[in-house]
C-alpha atoms as a PDB file:
ATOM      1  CA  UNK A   1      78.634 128.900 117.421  1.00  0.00           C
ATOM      2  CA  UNK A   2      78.441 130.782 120.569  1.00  0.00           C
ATOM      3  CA  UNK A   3      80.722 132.777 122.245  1.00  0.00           C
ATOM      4  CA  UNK A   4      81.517 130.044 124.155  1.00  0.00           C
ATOM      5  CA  UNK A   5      81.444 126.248 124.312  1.00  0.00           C
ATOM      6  CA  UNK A   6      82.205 123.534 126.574  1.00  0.00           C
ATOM      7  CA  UNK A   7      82.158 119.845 125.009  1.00  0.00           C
ATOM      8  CA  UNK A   8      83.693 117.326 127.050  1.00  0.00           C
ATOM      9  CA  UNK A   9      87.246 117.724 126.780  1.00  0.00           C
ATOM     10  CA  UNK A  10      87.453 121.125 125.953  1.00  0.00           C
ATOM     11  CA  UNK A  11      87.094 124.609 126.580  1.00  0.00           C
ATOM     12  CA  UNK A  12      86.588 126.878 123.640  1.00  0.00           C
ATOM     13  CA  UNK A  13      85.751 130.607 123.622  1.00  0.00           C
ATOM     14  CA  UNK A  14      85.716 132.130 119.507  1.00  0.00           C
ATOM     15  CA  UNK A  15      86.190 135.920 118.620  1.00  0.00           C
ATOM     16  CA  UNK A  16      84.068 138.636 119.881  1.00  0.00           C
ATOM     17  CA  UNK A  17      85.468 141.276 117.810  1.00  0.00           C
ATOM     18  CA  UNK A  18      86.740 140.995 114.100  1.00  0.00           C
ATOM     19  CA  UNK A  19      88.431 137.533 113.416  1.00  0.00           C
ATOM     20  CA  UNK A  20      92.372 137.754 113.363  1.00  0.00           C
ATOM     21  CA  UNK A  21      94.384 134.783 112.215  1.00  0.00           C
ATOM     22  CA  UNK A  22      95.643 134.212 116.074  1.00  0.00           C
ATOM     23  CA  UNK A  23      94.728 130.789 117.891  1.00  0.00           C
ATOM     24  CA  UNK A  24      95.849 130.671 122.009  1.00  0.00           C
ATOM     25  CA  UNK A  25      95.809 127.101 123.482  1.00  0.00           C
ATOM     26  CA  UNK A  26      95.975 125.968 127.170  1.00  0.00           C
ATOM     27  CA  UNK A  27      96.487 122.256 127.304  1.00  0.00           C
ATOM     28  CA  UNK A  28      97.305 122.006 130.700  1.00  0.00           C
ATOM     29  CA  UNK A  29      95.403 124.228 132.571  1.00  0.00           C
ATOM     30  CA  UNK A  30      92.307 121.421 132.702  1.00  0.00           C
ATOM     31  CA  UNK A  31      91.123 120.928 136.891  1.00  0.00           C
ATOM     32  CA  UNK A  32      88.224 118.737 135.958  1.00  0.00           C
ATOM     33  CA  UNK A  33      89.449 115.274 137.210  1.00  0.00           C
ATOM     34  CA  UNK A  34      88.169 112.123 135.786  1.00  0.00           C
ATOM     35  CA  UNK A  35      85.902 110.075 137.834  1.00  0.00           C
ATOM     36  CA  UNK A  36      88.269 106.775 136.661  1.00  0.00           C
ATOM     37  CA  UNK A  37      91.224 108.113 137.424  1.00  0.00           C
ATOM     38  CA  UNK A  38      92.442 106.382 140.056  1.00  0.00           C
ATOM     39  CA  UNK A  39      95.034 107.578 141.538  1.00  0.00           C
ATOM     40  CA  UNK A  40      96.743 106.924 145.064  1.00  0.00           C
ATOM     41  CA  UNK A  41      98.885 110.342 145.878  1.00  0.00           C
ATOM     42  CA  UNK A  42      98.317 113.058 147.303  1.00  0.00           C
ATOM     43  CA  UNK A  43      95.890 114.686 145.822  1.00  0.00           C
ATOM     44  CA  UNK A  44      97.598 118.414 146.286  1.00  0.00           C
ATOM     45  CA  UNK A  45     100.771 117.553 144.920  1.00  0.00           C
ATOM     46  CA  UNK A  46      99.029 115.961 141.920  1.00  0.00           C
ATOM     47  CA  UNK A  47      97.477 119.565 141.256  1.00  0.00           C
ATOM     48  CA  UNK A  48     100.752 120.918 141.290  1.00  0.00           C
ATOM     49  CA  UNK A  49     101.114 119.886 137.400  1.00  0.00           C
ATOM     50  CA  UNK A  50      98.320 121.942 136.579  1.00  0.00           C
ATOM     51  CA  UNK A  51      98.697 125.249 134.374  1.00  0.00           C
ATOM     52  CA  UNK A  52      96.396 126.721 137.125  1.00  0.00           C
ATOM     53  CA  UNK A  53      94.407 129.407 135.479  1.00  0.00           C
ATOM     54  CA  UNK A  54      96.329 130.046 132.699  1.00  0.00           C
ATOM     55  CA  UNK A  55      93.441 129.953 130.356  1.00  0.00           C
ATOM     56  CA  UNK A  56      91.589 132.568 132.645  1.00  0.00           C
ATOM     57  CA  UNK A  57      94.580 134.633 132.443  1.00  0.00           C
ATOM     58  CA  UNK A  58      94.276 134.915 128.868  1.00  0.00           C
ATOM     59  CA  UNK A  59      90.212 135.143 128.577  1.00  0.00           C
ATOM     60  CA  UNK A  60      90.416 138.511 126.837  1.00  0.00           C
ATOM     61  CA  UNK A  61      91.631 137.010 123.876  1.00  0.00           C
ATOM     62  CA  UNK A  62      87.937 136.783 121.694  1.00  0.00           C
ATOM     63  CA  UNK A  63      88.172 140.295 122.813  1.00  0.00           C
ATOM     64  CA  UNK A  64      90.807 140.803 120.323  1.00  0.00           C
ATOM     65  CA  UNK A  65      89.739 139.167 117.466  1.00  0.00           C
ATOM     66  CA  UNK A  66      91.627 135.829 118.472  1.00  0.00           C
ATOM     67  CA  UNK A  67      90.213 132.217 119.596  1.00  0.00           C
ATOM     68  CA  UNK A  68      90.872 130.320 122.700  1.00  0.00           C
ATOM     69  CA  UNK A  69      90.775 126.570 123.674  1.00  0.00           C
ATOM     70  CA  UNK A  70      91.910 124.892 126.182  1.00  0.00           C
ATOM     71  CA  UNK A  71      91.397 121.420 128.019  1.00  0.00           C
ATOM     72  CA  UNK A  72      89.257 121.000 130.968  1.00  0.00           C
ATOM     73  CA  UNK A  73      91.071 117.819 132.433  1.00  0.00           C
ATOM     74  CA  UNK A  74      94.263 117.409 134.042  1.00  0.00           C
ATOM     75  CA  UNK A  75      97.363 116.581 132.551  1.00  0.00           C
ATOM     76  CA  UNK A  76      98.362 114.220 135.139  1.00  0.00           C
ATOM     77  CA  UNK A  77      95.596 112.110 133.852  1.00  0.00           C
ATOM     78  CA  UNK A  78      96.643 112.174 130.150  1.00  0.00           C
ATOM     79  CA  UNK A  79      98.872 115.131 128.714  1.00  0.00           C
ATOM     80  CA  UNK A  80      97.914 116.359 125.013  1.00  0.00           C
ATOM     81  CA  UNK A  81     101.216 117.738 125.262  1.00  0.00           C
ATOM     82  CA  UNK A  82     102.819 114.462 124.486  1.00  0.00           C
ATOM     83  CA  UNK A  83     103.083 112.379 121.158  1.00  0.00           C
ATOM     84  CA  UNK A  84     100.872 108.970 121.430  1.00  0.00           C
ATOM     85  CA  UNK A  85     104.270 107.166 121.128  1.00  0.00           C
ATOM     86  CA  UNK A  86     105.356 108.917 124.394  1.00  0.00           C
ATOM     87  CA  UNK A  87     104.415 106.455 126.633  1.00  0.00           C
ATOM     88  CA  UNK A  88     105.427 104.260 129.877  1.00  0.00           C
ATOM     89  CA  UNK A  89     104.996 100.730 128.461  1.00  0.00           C
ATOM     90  CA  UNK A  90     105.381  99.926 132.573  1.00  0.00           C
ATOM     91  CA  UNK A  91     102.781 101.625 133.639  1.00  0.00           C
ATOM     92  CA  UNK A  92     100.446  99.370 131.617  1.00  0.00           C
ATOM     93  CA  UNK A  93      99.387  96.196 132.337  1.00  0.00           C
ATOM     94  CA  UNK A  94      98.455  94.012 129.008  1.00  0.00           C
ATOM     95  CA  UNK A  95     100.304  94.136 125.350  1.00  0.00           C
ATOM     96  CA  UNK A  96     100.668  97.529 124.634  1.00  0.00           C
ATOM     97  CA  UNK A  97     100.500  97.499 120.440  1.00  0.00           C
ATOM     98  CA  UNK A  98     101.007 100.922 119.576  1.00  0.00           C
ATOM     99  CA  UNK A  99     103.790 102.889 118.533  1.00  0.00           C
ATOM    100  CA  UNK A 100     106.831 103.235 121.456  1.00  0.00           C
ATOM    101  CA  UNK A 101     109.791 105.881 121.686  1.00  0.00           C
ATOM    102  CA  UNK A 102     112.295 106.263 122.538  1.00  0.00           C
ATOM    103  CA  UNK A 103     111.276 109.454 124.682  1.00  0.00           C
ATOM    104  CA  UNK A 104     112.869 111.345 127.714  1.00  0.00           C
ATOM    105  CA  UNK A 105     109.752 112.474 129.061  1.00  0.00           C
ATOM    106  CA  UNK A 106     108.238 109.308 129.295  1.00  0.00           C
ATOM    107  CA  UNK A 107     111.663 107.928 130.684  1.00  0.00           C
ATOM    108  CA  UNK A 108     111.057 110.437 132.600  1.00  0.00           C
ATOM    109  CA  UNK A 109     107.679 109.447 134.117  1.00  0.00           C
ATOM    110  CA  UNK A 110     106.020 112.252 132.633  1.00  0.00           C
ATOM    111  CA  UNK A 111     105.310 110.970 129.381  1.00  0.00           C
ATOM    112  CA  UNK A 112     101.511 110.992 127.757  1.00  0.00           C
ATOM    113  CA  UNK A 113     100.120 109.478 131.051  1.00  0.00           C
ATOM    114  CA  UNK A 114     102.013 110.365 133.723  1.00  0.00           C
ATOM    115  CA  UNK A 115     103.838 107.695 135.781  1.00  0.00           C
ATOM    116  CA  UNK A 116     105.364 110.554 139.187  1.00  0.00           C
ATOM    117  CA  UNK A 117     103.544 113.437 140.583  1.00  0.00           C
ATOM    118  CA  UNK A 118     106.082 116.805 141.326  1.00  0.00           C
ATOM    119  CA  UNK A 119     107.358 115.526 144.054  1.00  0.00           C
ATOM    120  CA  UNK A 120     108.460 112.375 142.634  1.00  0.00           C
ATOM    121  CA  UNK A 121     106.051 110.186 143.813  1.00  0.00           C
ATOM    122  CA  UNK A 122     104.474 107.394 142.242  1.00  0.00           C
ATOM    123  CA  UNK A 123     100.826 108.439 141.322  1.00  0.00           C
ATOM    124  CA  UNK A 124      99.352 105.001 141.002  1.00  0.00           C
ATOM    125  CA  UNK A 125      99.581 102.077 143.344  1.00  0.00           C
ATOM    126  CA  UNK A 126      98.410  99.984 140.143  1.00  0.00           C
ATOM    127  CA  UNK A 127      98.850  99.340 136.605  1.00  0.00           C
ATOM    128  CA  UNK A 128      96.719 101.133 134.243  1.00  0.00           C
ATOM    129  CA  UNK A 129      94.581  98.615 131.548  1.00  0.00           C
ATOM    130  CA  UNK A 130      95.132  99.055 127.914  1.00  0.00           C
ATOM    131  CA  UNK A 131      91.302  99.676 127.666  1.00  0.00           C
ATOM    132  CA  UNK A 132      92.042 102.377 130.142  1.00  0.00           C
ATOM    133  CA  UNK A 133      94.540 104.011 128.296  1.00  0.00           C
ATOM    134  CA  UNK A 134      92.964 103.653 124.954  1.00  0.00           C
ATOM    135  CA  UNK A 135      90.002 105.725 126.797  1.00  0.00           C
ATOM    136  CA  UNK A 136      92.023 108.335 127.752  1.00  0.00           C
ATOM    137  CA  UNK A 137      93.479 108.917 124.244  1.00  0.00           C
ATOM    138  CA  UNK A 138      90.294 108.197 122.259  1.00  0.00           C
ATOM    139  CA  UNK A 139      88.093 110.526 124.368  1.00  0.00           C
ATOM    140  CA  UNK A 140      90.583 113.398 125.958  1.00  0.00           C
ATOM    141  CA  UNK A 141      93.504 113.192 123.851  1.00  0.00           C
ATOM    142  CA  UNK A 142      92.428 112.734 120.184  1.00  0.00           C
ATOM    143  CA  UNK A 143      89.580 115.146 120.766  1.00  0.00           C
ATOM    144  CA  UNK A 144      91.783 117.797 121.913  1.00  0.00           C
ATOM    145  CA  UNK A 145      94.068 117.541 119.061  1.00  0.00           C
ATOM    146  CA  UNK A 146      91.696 117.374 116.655  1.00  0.00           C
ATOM    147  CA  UNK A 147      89.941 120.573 117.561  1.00  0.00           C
ATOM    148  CA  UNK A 148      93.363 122.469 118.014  1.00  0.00           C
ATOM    149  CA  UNK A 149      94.224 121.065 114.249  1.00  0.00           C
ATOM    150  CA  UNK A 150      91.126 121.772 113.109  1.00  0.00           C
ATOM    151  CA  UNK A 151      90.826 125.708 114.356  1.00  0.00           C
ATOM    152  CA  UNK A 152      94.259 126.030 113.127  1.00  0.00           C
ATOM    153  CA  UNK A 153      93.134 125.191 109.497  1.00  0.00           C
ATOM    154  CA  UNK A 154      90.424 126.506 109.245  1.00  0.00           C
ATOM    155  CA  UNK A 155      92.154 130.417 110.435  1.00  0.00           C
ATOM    156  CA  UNK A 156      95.149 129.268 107.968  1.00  0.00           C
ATOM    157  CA  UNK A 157      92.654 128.570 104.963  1.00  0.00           C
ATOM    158  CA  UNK A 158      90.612 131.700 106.018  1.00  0.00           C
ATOM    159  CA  UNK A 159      93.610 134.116 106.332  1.00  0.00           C
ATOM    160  CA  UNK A 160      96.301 132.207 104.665  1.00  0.00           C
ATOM    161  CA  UNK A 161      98.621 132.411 107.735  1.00  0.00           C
ATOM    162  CA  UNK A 162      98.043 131.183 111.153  1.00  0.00           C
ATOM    163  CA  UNK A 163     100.147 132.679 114.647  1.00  0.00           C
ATOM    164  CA  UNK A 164      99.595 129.885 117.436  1.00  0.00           C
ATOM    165  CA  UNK A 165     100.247 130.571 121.014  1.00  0.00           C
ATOM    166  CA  UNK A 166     100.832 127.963 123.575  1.00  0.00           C
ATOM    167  CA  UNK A 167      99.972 129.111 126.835  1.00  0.00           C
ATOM    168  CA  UNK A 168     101.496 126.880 129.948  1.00  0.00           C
ATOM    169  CA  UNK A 169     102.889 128.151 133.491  1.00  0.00           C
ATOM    170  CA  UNK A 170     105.811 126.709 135.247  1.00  0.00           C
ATOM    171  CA  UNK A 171     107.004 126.310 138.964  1.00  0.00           C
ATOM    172  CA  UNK A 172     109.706 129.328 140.299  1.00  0.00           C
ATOM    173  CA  UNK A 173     111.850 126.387 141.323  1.00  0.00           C
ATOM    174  CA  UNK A 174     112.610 123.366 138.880  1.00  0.00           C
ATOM    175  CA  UNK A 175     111.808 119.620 140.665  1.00  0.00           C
ATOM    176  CA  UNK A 176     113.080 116.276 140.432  1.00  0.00           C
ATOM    177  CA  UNK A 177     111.910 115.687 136.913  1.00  0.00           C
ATOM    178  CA  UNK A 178     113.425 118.728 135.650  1.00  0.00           C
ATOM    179  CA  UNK A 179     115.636 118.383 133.105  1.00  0.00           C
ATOM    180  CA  UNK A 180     118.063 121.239 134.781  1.00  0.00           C
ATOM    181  CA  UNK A 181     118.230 119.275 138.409  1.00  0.00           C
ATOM    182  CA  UNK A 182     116.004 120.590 141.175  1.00  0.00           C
ATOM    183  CA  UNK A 183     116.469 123.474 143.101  1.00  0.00           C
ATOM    184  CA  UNK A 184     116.835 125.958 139.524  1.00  0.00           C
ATOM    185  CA  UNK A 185     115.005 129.657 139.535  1.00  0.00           C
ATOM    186  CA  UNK A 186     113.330 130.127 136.468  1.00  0.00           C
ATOM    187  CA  UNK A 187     113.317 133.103 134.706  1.00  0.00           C
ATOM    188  CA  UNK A 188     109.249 135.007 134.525  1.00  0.00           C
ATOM    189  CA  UNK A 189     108.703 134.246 131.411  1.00  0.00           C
ATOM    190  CA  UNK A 190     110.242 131.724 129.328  1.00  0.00           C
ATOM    191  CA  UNK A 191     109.509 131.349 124.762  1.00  0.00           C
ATOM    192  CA  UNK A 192     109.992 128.044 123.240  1.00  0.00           C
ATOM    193  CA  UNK A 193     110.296 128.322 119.412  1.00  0.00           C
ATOM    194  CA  UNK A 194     111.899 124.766 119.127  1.00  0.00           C
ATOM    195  CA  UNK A 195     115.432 126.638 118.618  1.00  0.00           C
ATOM    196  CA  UNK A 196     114.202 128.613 115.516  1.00  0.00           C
ATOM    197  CA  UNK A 197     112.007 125.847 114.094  1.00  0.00           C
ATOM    198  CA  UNK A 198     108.037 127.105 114.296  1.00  0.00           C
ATOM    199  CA  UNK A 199     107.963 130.138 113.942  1.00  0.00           C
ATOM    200  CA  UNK A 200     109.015 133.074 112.162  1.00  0.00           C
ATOM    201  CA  UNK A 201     112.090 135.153 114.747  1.00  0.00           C
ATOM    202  CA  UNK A 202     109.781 138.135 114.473  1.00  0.00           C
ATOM    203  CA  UNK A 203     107.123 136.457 116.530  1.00  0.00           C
ATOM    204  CA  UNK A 204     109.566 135.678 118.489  1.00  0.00           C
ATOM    205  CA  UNK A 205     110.838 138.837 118.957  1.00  0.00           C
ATOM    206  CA  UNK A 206     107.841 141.047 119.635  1.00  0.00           C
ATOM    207  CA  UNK A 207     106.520 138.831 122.045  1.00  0.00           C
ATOM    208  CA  UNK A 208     109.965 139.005 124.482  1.00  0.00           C
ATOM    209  CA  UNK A 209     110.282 142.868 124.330  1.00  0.00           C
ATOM    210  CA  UNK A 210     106.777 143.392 124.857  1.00  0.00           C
ATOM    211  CA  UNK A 211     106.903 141.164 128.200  1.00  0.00           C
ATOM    212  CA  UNK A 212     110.734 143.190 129.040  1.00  0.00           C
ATOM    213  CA  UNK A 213     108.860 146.338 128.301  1.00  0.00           C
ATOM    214  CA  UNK A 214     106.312 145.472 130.977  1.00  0.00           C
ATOM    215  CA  UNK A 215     109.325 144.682 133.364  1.00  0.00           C
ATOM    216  CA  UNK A 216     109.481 141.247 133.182  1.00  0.00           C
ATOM    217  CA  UNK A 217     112.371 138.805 132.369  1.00  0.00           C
ATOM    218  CA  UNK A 218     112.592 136.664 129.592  1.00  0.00           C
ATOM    219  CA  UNK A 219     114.661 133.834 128.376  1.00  0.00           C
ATOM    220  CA  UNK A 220     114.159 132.065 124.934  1.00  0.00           C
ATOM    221  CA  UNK A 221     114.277 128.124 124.870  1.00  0.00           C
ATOM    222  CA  UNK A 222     116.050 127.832 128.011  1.00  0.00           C
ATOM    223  CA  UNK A 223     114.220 125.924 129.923  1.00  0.00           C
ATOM    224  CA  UNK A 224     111.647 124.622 127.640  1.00  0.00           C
ATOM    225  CA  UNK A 225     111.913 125.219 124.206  1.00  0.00           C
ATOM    226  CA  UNK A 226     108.757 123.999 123.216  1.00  0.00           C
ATOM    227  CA  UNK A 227     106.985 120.707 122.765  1.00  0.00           C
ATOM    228  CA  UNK A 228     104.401 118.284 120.684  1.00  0.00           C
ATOM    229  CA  UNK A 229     101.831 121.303 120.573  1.00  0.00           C
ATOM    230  CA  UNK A 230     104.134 123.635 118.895  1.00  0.00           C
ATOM    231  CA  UNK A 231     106.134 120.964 116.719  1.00  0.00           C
ATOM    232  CA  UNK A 232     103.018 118.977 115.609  1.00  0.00           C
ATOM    233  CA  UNK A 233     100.980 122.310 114.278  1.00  0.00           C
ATOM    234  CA  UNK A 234     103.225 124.764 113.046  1.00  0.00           C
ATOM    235  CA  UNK A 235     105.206 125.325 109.616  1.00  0.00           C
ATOM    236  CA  UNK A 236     106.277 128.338 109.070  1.00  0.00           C
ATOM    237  CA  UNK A 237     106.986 128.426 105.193  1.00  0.00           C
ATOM    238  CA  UNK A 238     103.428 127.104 105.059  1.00  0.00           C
ATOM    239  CA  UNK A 239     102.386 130.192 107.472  1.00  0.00           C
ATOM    240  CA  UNK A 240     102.025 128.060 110.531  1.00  0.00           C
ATOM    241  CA  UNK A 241     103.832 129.866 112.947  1.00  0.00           C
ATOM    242  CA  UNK A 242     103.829 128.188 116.837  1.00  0.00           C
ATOM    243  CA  UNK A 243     105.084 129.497 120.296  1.00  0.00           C
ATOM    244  CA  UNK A 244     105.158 128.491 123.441  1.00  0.00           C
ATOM    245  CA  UNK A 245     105.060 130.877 126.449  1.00  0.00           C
ATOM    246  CA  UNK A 246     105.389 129.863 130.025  1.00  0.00           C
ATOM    247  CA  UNK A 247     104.689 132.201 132.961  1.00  0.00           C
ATOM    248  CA  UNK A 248     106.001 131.581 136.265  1.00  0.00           C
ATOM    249  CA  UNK A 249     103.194 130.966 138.410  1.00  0.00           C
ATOM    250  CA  UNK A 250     104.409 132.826 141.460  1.00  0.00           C
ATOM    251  CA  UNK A 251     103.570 135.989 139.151  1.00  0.00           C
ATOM    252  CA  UNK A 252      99.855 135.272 139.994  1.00  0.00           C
ATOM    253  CA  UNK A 253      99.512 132.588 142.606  1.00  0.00           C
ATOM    254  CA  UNK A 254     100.402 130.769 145.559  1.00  0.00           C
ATOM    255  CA  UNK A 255     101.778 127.607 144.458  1.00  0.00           C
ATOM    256  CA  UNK A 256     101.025 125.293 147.570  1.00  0.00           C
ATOM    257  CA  UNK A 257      97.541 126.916 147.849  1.00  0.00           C
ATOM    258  CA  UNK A 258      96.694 127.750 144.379  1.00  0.00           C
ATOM    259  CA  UNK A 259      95.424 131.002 145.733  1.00  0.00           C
ATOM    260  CA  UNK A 260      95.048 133.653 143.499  1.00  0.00           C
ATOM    261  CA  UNK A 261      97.653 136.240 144.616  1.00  0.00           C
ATOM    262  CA  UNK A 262      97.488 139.914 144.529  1.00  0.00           C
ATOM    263  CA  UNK A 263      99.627 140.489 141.423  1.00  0.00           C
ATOM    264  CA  UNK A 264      97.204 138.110 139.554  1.00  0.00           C
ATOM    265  CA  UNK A 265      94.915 141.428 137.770  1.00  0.00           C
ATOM    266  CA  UNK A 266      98.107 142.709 137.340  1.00  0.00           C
ATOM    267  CA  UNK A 267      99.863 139.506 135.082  1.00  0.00           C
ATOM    268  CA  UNK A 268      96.166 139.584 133.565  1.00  0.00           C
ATOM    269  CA  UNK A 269      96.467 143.421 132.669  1.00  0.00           C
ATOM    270  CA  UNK A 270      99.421 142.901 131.044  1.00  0.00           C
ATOM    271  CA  UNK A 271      98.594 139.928 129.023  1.00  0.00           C
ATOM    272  CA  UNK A 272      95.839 141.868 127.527  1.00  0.00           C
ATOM    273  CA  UNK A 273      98.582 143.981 126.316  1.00  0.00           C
ATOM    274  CA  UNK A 274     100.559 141.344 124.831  1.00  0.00           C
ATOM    275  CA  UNK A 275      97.598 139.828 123.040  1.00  0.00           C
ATOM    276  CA  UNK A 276      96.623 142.789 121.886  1.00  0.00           C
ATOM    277  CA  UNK A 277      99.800 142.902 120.319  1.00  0.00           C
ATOM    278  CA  UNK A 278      99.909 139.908 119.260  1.00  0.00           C
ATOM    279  CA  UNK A 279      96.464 140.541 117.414  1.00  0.00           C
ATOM    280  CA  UNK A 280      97.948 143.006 115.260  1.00  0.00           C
ATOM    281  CA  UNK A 281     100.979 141.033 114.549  1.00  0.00           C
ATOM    282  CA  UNK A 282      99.224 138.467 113.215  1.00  0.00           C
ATOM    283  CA  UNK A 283      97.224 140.520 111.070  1.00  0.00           C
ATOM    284  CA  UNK A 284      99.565 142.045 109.566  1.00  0.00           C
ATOM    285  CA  UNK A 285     101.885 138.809 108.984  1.00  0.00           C
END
């Protein structure tokens, strides 16, 4: 395999240095937007639900020993974040067969295909076909999860232990379809271990005082604790261990612009610290 490959859906770069059971993912920081999308908004605000970058950010990862994927379309089109049962039944137009629940991101409009842009807006002056959406799971969706479950594997049968991170950025100020209200500051960094669920505390803990060591502040769970990424492929008394890390993106961008700002090396500096961190963590899990 090369250093790095590109096949359809996503992005994959593989170590450049000695292997370490370590696996980054970026399933949200895709800008490559699907000629059959379709949608009516504002085409701005629809990029506002991108993890711009944050797959750059992290590019020295191989560097380390560690592998990194991530998805090269938009999440606004169809979010790999999201269970296939997490899904708008009225957004689609037809008998939708599969699997529905009960979930508050779809109720939400921001469940597997998205239903509001950040601003609340409805992103689609239409109904989407089931053919449509069975398109967007069989060929962006089920691909991405099957490589992510597949690298994850193979490090976990290669090492016997696996350390996941899932790498997302979120707004300074929570919107409309935040669950705290709109109008919230969010803290720089925010973990999401699923309350204690995916991972072991250590990871955890090594990964906040790293960031507070490098000045920046950290909150655990609150506001996202973590979602289908990080509960779907992790198990930690089978060595699967899964964490979520957002980054606020006025750390390294403009967020009406998507500018690169001038603290962006910095954030990108300082990452390389905490994977390189991370690296040795999980080698020595």
């Amino acid at each position: 395999m090369t250093d790095k490959a590109q096949d359809g859906a996503v992005f994959l770069a593989v170590p450049t240095s000695n292997p370490v059971p370590l696996v980054l993912d970026s399933p949200h920081s895709g800008t490559d937007y699907p000629d059959d999308f379709g949608y009516a908004c504002d085409y701005q605000v629809l990029r506002r639900g991108e993890d711009t970058y944050i797959h750059e950010l992290y590019a020295s990862a191989p560097d380390h020993g560690a592998t990194l994927m991530a998805a090269n379309f938009p999440r606004s089109y169809i979010d790999v974040n999201r269970g296939l049962n997490e899904i708008d039944t009225s957004l689609i137009e037809g008998n939708w067969t599969g699997e529905v629940s009960d979930s508050e991101k779809a109720a939400a409009g921001i469940g597997l295909i998205w239903r509001i842009n950040q601003e609340n807006v409805d992103i689609y002056n239409r109904k989407l076909s089931v053919d449509e959406v069975n398109h967007r799971i069989n060929t962006y969706w089920q691909p991405y999860h099957d490589s992510l479950k597949g690298l994850i594997n193979d490090v976990r049968q290669s090492h016997g232990k696996v350390v996941h991170i899932n790498c997302h950025s979120m707004p300074k100020v929570s919107n409309e379809s935040s669950k705290e209200g709109p109008g919230v500051i969010r803290p720089e960094f925010c973990l999401g271990d699923r309350h204690g669920t995916t991972c072991d505390p250590a990871l955890v803990a090594l990964t906040k005082s790293t960031l507070e060591e490098l000045g920046y502040a950290v909150s655990v769970n609150e506001p996202y604790a973590g979602v289908e990424l990080v509960r779907a492929y992790s198990d930690p008394s089978d060595g699967r261990h899964s964490l979520q890390v957002e980054i606020r993106r006025d750390l390294y961008m403009d967020e009406k612009t998507f500018e690169k700002s001038s603290n962006y090396n910095k954030l990108k500096s300082d990452l390389n610290i905490l994977v390189q961190k991370l690296s040795a963590f999980s080698a020595a899990l």
